[in-house]
N, C-alpha and C. Protein backbone atom coordinates (compact mmCIF):
# COMPACT_ATOMS: atom_id res chain seq x y z
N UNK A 1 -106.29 177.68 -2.30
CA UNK A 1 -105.32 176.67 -1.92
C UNK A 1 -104.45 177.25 -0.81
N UNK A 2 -104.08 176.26 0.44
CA UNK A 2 -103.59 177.21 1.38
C UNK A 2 -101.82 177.02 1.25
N UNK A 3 -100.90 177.45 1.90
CA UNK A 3 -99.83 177.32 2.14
C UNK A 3 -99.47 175.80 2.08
N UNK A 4 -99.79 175.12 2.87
CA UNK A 4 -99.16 173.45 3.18
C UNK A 4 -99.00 173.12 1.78
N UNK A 5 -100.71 173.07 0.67
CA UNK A 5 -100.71 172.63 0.03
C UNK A 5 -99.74 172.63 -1.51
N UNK A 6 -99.43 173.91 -1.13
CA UNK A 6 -98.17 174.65 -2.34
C UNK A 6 -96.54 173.98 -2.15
N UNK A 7 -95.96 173.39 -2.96
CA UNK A 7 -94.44 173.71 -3.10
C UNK A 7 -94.13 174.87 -4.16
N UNK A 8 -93.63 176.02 -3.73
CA UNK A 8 -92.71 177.04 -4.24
C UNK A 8 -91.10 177.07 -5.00
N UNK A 9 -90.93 177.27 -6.09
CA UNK A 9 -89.91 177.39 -6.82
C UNK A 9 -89.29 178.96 -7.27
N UNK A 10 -88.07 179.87 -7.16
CA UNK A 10 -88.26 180.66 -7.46
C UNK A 10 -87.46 180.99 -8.73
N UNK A 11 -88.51 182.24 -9.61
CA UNK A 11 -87.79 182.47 -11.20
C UNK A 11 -87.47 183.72 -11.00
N UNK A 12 -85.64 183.93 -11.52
CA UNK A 12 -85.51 185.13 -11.63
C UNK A 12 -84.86 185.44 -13.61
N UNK A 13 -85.37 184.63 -13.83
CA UNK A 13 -84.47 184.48 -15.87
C UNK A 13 -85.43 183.95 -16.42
N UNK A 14 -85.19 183.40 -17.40
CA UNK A 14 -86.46 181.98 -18.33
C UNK A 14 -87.86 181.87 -17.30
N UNK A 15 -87.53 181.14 -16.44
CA UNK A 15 -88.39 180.68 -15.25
C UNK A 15 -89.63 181.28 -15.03
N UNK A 16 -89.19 182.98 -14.70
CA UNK A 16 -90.61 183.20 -14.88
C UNK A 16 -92.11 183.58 -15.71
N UNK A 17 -91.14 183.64 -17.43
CA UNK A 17 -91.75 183.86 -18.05
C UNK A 17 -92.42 182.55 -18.68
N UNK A 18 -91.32 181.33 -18.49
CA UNK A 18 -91.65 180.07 -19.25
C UNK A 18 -91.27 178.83 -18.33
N UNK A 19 -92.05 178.58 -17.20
CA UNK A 19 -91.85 177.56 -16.14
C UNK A 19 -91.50 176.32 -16.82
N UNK A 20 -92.20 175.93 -18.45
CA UNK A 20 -92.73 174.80 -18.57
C UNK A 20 -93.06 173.64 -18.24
N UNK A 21 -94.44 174.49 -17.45
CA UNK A 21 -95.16 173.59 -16.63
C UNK A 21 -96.25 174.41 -16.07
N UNK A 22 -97.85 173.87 -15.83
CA UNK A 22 -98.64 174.32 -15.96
C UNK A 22 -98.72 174.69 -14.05
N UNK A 23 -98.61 175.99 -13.80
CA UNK A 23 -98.16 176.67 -11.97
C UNK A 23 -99.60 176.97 -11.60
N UNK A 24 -99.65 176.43 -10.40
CA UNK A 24 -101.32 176.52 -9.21
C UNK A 24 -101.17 178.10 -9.14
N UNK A 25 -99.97 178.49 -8.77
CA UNK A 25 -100.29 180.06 -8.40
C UNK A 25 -98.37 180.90 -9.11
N UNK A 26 -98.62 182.36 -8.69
CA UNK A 26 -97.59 183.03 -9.16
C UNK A 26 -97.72 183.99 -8.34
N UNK A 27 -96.63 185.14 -7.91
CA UNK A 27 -96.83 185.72 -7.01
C UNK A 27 -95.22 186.27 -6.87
N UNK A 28 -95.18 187.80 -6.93
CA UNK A 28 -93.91 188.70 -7.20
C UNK A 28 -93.51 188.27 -5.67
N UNK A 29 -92.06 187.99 -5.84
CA UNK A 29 -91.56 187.49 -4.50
C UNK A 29 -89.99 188.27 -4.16
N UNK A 30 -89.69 188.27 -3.50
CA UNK A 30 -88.22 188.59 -3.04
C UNK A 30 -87.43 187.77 -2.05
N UNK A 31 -86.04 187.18 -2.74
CA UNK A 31 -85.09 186.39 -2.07
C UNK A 31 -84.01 187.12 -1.75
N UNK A 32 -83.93 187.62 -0.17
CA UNK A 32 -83.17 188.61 0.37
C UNK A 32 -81.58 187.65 0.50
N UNK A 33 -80.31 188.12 0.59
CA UNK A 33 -79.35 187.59 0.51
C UNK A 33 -78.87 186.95 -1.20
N UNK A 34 -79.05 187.59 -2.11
CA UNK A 34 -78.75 186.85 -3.73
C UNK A 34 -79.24 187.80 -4.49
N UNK A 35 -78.42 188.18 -5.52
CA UNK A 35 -78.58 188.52 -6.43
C UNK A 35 -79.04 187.85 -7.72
N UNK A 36 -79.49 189.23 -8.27
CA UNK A 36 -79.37 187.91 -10.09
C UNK A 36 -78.51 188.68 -11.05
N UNK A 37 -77.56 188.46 -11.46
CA UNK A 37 -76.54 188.38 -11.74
C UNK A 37 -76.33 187.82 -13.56
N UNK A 38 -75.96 188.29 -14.62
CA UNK A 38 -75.34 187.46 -15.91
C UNK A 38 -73.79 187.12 -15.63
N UNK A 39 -74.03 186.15 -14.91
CA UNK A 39 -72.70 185.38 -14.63
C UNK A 39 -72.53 183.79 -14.73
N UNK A 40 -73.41 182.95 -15.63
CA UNK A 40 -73.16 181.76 -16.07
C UNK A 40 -73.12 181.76 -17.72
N UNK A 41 -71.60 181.12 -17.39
CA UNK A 41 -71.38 180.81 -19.44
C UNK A 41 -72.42 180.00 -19.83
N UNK A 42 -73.07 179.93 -21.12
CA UNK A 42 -73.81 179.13 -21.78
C UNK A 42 -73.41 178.19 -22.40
N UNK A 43 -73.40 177.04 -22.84
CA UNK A 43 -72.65 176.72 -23.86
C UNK A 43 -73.94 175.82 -24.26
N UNK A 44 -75.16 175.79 -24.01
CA UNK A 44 -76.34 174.81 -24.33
C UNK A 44 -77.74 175.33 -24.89
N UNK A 45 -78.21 176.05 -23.46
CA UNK A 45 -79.35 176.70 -24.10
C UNK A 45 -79.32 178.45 -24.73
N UNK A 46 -77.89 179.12 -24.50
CA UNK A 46 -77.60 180.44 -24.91
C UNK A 46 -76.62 180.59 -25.88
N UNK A 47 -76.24 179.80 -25.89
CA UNK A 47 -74.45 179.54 -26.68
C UNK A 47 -74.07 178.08 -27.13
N UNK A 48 -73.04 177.94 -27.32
CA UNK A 48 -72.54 176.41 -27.14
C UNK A 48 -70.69 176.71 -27.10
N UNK A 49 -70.02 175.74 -27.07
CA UNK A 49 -69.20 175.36 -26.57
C UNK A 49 -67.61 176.50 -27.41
N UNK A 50 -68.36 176.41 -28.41
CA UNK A 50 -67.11 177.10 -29.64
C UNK A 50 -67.25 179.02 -29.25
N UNK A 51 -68.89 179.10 -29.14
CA UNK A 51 -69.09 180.39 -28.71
C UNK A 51 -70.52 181.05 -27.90
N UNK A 52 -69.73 180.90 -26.55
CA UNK A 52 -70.43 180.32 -24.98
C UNK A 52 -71.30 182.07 -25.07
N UNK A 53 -72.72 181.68 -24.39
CA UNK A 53 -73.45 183.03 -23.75
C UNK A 53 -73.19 183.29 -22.90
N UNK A 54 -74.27 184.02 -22.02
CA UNK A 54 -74.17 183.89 -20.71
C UNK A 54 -75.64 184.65 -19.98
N UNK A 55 -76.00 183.57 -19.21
CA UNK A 55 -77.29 183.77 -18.66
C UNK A 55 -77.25 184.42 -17.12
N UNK A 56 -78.56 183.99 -16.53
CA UNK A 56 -78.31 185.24 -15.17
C UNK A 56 -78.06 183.40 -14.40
N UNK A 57 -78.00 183.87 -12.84
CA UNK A 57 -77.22 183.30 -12.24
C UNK A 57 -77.67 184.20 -10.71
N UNK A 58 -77.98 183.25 -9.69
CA UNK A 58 -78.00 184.11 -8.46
C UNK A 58 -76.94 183.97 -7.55
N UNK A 59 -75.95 184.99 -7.07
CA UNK A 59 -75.16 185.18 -6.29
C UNK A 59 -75.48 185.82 -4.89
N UNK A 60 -74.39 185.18 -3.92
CA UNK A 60 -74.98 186.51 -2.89
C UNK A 60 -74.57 187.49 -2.86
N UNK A 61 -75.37 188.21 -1.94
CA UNK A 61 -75.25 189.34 -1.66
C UNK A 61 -76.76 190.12 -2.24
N UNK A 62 -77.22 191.48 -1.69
CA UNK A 62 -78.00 191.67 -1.47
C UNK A 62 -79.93 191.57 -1.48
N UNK A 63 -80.44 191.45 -2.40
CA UNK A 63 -81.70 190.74 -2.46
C UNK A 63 -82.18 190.99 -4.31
N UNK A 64 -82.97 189.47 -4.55
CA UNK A 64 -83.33 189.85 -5.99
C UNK A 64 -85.00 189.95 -6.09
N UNK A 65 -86.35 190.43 -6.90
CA UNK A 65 -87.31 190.27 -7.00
C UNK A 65 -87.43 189.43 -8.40
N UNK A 66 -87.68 188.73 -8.32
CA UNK A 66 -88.48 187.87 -9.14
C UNK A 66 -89.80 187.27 -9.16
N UNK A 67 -89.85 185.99 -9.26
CA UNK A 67 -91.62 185.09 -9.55
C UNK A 67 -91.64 183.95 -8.82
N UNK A 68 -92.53 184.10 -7.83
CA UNK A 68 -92.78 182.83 -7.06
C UNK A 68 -93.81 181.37 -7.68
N UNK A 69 -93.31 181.00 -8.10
CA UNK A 69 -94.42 179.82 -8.97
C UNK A 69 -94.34 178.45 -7.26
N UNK A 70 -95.71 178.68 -7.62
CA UNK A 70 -96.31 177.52 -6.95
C UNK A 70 -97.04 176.46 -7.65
N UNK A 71 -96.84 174.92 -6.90
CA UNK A 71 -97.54 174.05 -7.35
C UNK A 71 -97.89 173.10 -6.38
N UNK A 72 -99.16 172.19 -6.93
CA UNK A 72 -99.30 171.68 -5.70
C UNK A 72 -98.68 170.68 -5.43
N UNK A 73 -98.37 169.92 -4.02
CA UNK A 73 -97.24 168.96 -3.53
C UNK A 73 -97.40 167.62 -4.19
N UNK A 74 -98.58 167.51 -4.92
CA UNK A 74 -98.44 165.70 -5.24
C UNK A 74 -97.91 165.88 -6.85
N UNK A 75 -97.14 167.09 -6.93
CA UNK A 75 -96.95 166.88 -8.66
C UNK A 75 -95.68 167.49 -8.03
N UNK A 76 -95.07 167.55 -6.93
CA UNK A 76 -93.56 167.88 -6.67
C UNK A 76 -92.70 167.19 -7.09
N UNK A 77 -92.90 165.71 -6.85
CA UNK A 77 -91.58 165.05 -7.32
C UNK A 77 -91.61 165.43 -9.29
N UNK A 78 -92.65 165.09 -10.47
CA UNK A 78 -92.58 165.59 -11.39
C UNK A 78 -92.06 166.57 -12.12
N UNK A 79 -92.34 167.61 -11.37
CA UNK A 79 -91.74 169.23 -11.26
C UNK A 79 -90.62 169.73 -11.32
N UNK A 80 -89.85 169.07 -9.97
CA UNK A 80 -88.94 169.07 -9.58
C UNK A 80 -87.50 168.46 -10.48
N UNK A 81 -88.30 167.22 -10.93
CA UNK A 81 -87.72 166.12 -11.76
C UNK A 81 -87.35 167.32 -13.37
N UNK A 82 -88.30 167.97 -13.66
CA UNK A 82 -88.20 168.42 -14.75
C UNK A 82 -87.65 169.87 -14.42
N UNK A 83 -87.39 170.22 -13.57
CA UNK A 83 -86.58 171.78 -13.45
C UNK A 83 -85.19 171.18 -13.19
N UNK A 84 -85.05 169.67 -12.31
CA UNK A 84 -83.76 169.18 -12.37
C UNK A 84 -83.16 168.83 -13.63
N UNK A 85 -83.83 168.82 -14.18
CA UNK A 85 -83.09 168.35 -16.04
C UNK A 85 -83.05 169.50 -17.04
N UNK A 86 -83.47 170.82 -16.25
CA UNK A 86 -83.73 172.00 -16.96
C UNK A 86 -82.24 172.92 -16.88
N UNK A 87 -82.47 172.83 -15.33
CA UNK A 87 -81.14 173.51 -14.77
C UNK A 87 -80.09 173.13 -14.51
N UNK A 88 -80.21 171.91 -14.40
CA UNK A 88 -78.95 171.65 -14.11
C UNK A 88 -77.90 170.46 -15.06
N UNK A 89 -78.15 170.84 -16.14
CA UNK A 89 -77.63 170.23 -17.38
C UNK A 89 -76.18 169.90 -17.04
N UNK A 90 -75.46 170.93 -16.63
CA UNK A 90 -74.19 171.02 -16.45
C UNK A 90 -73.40 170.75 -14.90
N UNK A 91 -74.42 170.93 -14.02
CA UNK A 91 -74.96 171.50 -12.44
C UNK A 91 -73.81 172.41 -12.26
N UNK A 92 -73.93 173.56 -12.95
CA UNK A 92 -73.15 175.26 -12.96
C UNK A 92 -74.34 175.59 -11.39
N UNK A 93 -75.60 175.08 -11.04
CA UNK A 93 -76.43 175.86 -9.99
C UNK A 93 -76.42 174.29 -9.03
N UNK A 94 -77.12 175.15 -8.39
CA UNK A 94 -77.09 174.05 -7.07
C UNK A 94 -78.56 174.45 -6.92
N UNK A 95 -79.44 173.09 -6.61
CA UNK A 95 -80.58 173.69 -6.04
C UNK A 95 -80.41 173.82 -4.19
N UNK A 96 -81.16 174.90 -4.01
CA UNK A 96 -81.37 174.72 -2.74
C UNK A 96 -82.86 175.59 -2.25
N UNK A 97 -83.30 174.61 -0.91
CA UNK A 97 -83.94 175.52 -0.27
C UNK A 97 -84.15 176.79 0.66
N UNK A 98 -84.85 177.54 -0.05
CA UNK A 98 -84.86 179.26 1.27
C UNK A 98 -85.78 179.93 1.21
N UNK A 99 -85.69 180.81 2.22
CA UNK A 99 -86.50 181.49 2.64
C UNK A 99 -87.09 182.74 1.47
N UNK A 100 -88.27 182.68 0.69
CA UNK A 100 -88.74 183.34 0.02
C UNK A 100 -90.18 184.20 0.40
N UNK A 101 -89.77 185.58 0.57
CA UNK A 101 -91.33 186.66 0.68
C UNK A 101 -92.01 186.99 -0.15
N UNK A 102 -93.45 185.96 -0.26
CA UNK A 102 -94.24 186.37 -0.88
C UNK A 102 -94.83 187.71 -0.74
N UNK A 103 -94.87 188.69 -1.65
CA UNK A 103 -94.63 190.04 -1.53
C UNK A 103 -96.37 190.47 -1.64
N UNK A 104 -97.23 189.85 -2.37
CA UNK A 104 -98.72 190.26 -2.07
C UNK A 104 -99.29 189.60 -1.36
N UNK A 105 -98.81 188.43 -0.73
CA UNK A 105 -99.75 187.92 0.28
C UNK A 105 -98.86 188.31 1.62
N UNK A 106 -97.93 188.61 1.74
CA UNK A 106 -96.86 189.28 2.97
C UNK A 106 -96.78 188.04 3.85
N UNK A 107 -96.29 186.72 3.53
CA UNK A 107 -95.48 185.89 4.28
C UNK A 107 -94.55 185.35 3.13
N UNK A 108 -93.46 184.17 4.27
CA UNK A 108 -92.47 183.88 3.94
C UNK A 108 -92.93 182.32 3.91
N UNK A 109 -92.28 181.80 2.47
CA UNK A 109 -92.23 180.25 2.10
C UNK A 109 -91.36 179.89 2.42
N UNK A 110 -91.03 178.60 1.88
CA UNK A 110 -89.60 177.72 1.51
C UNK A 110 -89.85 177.83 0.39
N UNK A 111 -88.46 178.21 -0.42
CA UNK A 111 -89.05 177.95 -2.04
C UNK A 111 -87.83 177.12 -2.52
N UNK A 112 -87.75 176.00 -3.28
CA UNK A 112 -86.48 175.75 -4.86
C UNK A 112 -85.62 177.01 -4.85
N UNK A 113 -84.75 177.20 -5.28
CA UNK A 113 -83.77 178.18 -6.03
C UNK A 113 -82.80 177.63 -6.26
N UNK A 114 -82.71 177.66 -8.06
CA UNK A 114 -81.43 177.46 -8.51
C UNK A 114 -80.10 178.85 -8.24
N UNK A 115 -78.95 177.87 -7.52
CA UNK A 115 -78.18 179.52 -7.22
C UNK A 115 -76.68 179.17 -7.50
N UNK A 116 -75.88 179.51 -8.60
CA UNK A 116 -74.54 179.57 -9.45
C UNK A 116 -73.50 178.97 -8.83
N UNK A 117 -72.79 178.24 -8.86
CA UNK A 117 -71.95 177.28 -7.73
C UNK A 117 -70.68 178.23 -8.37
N UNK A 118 -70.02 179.17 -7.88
CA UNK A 118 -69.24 179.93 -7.74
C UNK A 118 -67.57 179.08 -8.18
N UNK A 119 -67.57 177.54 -7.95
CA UNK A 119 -66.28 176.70 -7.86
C UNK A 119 -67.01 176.07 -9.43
N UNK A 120 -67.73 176.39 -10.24
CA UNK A 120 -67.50 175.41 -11.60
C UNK A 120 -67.52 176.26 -12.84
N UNK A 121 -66.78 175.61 -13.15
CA UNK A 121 -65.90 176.37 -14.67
C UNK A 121 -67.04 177.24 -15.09
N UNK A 122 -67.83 177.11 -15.54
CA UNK A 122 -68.66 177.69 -16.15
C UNK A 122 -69.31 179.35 -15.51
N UNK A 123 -68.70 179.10 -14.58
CA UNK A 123 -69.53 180.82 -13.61
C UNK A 123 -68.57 181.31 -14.09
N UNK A 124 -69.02 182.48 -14.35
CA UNK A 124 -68.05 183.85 -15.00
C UNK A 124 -68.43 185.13 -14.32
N UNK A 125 -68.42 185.17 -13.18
CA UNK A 125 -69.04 186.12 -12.04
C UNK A 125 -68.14 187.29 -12.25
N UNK A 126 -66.54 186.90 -12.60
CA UNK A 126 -65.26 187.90 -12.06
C UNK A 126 -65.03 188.63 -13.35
N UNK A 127 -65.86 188.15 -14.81
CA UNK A 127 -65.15 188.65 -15.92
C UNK A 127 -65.74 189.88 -16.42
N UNK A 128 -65.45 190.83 -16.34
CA UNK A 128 -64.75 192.13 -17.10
C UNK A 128 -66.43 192.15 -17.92
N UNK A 129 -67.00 193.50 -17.68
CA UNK A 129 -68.47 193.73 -18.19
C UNK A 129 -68.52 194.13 -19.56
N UNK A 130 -67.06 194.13 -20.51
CA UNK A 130 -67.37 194.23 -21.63
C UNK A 130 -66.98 193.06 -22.27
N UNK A 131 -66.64 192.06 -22.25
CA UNK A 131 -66.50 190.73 -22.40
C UNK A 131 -68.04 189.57 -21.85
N UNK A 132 -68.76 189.87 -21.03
CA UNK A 132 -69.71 190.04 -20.72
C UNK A 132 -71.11 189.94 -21.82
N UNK A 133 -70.76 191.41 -21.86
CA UNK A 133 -71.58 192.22 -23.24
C UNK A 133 -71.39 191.40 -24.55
N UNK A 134 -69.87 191.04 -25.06
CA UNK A 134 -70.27 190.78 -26.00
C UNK A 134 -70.27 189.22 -26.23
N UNK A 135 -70.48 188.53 -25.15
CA UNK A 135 -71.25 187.16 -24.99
C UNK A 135 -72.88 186.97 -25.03
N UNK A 136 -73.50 188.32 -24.65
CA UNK A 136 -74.56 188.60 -24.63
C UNK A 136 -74.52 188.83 -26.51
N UNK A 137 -74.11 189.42 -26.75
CA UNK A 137 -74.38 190.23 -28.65
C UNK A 137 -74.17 188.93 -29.31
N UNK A 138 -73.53 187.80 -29.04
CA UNK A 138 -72.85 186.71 -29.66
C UNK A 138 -73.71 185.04 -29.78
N UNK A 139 -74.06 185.37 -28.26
CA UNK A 139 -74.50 183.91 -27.70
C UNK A 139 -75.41 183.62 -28.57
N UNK A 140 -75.62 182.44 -28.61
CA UNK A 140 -77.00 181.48 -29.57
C UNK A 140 -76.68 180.11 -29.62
N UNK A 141 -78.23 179.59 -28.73
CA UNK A 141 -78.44 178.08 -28.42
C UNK A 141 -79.13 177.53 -28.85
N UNK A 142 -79.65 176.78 -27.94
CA UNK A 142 -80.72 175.92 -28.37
C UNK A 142 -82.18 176.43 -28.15
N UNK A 143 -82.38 177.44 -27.23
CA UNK A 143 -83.10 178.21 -27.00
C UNK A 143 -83.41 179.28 -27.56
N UNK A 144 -82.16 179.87 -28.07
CA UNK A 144 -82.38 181.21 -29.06
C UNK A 144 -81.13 182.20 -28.30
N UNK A 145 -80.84 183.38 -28.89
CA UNK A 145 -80.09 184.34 -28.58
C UNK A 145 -79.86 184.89 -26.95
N UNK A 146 -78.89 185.27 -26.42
CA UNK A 146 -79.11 185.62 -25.21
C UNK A 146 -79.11 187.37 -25.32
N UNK A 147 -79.22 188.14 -26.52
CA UNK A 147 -79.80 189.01 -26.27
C UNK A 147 -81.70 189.31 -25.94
N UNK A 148 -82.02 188.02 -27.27
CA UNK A 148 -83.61 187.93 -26.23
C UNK A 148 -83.84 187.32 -25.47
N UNK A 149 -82.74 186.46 -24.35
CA UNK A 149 -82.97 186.32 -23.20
C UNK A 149 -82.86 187.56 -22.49
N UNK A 150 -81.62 188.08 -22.42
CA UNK A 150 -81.98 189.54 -21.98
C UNK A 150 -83.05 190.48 -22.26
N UNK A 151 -83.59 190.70 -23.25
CA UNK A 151 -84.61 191.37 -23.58
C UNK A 151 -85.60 191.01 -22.84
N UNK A 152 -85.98 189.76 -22.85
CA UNK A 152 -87.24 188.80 -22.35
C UNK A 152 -86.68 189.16 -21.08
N UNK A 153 -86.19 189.04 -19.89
CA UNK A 153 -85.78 188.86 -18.71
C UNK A 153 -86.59 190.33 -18.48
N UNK A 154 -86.17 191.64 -19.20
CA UNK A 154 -86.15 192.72 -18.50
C UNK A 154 -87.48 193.19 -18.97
N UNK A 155 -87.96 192.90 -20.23
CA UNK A 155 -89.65 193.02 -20.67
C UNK A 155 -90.77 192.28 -19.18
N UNK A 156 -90.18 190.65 -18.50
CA UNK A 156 -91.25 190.72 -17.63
C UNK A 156 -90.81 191.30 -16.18
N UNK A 157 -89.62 191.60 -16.17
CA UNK A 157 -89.09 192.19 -14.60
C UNK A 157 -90.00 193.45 -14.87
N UNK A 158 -90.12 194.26 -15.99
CA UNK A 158 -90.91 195.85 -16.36
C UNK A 158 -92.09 195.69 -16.05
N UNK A 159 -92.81 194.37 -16.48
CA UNK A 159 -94.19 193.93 -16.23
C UNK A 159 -94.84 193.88 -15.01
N UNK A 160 -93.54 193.53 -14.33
CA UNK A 160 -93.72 193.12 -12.61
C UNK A 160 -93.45 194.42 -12.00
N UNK A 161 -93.00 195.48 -12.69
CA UNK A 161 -93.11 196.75 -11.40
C UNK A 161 -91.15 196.47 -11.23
N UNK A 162 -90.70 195.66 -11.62
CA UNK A 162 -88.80 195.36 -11.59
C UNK A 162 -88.30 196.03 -11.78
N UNK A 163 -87.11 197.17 -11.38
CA UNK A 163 -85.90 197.36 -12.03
C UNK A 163 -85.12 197.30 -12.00
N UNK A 164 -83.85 196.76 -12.85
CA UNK A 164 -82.65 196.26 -12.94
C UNK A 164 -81.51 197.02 -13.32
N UNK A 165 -81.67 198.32 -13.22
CA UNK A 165 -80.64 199.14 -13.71
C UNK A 165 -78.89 198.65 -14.19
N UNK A 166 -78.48 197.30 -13.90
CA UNK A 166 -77.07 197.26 -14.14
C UNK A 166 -77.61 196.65 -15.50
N UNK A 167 -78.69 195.37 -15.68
CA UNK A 167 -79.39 194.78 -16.74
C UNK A 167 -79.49 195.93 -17.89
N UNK A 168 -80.64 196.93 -17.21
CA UNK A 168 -80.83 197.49 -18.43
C UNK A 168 -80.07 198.47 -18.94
N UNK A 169 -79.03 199.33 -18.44
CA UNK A 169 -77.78 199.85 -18.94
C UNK A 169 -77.07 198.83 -19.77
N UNK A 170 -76.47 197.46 -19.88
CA UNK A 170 -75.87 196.85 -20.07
C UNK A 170 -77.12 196.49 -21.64
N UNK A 171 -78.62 196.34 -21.89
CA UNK A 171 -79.23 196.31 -22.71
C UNK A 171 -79.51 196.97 -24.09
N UNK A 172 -79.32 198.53 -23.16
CA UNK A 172 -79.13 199.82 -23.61
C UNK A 172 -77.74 199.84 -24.45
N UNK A 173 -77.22 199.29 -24.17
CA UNK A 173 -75.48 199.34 -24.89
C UNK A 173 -75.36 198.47 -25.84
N UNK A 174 -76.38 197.68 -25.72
CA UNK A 174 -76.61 196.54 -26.98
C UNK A 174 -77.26 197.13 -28.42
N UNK A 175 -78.05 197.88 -27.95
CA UNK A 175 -78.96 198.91 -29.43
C UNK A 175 -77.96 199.41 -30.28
N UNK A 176 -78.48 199.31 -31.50
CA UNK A 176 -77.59 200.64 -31.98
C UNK A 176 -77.79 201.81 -31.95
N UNK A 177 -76.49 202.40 -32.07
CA UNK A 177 -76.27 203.73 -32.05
C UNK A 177 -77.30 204.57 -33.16
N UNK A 178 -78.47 205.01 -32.59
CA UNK A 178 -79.53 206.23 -33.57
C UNK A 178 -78.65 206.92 -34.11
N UNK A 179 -77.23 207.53 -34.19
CA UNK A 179 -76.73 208.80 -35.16
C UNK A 179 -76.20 207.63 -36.20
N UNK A 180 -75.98 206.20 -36.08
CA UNK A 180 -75.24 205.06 -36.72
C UNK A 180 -76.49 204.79 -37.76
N UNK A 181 -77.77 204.64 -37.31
CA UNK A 181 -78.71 204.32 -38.16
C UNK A 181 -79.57 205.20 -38.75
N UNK A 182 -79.39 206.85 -38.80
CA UNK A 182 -80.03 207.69 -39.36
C UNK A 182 -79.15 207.50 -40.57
N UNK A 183 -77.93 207.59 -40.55
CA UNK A 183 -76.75 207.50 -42.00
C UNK A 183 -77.46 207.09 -43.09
């Protein structure tokens, strides 16, 4: 399938492990200018309202690797329709289009990217990494815990050759303490 025929979406959280939706192609990509970031409160699919998670979130500034899911263009509006009701429950993201490098075939798409609207209540970009943490130890939605969102996030970033060092320090601090559980 060549280029024309693909619309591109990019996953850097849930997305790339669980599009839901059946993808023409996949392909480790990098979106230079954005981070991915745990800086959106949950209050739906990680948390809820009484006691909010917090999921990843792309900000700018320097570049993130994630999953390029492709599909083909006559099932775009469908797709689209259903990542719009995915992500943007709250619209905490904005979709937009950009420039995404497909990293094994070595060109550049247009891809989807959901990316954290910095002005709505719900981004928590500025708050304090141990408050953070224990939104991560706490959260639980409709989806399940946002420690196995975290877990899950950094199990397929590992898969992909990824590393996230602020992620997985911040993961690492979630375990318990081995001298706590030899007792």
């Amino acid at each position: 399938m060549t280029e024309p025929d693909l619309v591109w979406t990019f996953g850097y959280g849930s997305l790339m492990w669980r599009p839901g939706f059946e993808p023409d192609a996949f392909e480790t990509a990098r979106l230079v200018g954005y981070q991915r970031r745990l800086c959106i409160r949950s209050e739906h699919y990680r948390g809820t309202a009484e006691q909010p998670g917090v999921v990843m979130g792309l900000t700018a500034g320097g570049a993130c690797i994630g999953r390029a899911i492709g599909f083909r263009r006559e099932r775009e509006a469908e797709i689209m329709a259903y990542l719009d009701a995915r992500e943007l429950v709250t619209n905490v993201y904005e979709r937009r289009l950009v420039p995404l490098e497909l990293l094994e075939s070595r060109r550049t798409v247009q891809a989807w990217a959901y990316v954290a609207r910095l002005d709505h209540d719900q981004y928590c970009g500025g708050v304090d990494e141990a408050v953070i943490l224990e939104m991560v130890r706490k959260g639980c939605g409709s989806s399940g815990t946002c420690q196995e969102y975290l877990v899950n996030t950094l199990d397929h970033l590992s898969e992909m050759g990824i590393q996230e060092p602020h992620l997985e320090a911040l993961a690492r601090r979630l375990l318990p303490d081995p001298k706590i559980s030899q007792d």
